[in-house]
Protein backbone atom coordinates (compact mmCIF):
# COMPACT_ATOMS: atom_id res chain seq x y z
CA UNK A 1 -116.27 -19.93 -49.16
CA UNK A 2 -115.36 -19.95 -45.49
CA UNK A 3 -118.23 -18.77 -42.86
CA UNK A 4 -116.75 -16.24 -40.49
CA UNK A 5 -119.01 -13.95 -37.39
CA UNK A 6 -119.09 -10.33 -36.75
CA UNK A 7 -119.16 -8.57 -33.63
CA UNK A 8 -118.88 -4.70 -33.19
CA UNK A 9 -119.14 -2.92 -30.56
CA UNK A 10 -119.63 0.72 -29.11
CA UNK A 11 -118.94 2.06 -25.55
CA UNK A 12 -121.09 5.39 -25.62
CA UNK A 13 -124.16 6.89 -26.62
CA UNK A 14 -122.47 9.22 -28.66
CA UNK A 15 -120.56 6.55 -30.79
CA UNK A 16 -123.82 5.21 -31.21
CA UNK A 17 -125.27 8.01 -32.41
CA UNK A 18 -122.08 9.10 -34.61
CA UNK A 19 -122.71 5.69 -36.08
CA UNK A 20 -119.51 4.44 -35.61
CA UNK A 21 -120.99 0.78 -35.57
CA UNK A 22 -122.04 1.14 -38.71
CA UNK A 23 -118.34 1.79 -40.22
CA UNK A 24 -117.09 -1.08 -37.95
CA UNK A 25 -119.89 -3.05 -39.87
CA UNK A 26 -118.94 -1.68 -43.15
CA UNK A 27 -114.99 -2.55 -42.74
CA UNK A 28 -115.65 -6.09 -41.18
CA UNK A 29 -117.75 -7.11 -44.03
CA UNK A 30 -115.44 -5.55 -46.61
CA UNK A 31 -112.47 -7.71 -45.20
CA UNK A 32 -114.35 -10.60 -44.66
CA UNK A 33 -115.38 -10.23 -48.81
CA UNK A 34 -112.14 -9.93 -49.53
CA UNK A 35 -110.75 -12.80 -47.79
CA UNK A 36 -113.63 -15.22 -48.85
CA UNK A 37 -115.50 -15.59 -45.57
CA UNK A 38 -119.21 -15.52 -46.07
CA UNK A 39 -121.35 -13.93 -43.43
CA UNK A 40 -124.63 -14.15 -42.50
CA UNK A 41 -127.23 -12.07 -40.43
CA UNK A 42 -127.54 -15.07 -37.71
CA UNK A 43 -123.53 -14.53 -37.27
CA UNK A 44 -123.57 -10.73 -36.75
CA UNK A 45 -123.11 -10.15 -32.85
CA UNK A 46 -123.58 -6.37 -32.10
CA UNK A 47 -123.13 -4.15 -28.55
CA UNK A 48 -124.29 -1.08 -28.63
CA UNK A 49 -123.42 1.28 -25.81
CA UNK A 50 -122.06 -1.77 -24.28
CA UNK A 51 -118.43 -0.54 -22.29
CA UNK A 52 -115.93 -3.06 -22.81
CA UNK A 53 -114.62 -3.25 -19.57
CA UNK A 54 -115.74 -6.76 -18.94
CA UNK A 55 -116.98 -9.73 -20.51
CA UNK A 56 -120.11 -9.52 -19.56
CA UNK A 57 -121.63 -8.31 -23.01
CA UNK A 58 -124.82 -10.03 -24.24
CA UNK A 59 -123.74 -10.06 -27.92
CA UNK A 60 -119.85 -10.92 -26.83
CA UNK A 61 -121.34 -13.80 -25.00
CA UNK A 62 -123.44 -15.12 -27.53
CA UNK A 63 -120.86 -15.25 -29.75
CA UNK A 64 -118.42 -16.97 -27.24
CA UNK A 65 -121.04 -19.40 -26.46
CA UNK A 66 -121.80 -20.63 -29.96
CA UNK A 67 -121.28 -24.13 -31.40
């Protein structure tokens, strides 16, 4: 099985709170299932209420920075 990352991200409070990062969570992990990537808790990178207007997201960079 291949290892794959996460990362999800929502803009606003109320995305947040419609927990819309949830169903991102749900549909990444479905597809990664499907296509035999295997993902672990370590690999999920998550922004919440983060705008994605620059790079400058801690989870975003985390993931970008890793080995």
């Amino acid at each position: 099985m291949r290892r794959a990352a996460l990362y999800a991200r929502v803009s606003t409070r109320r995305q947040e709170k419609e927990a819309t990062i949830d169903s991102q969570i749900a549909q990444l992990e479905a597809y990664a299932e499907l296509h035999g990537y295997a993902l672990s808790q370590e690999h999920y990178f998550i922004d919440q209420a983060v705008s994605g207007k620059y790079l400058a997201r801690p989870a975003w960079t985390a993931y970008a920075t890793q080995p």
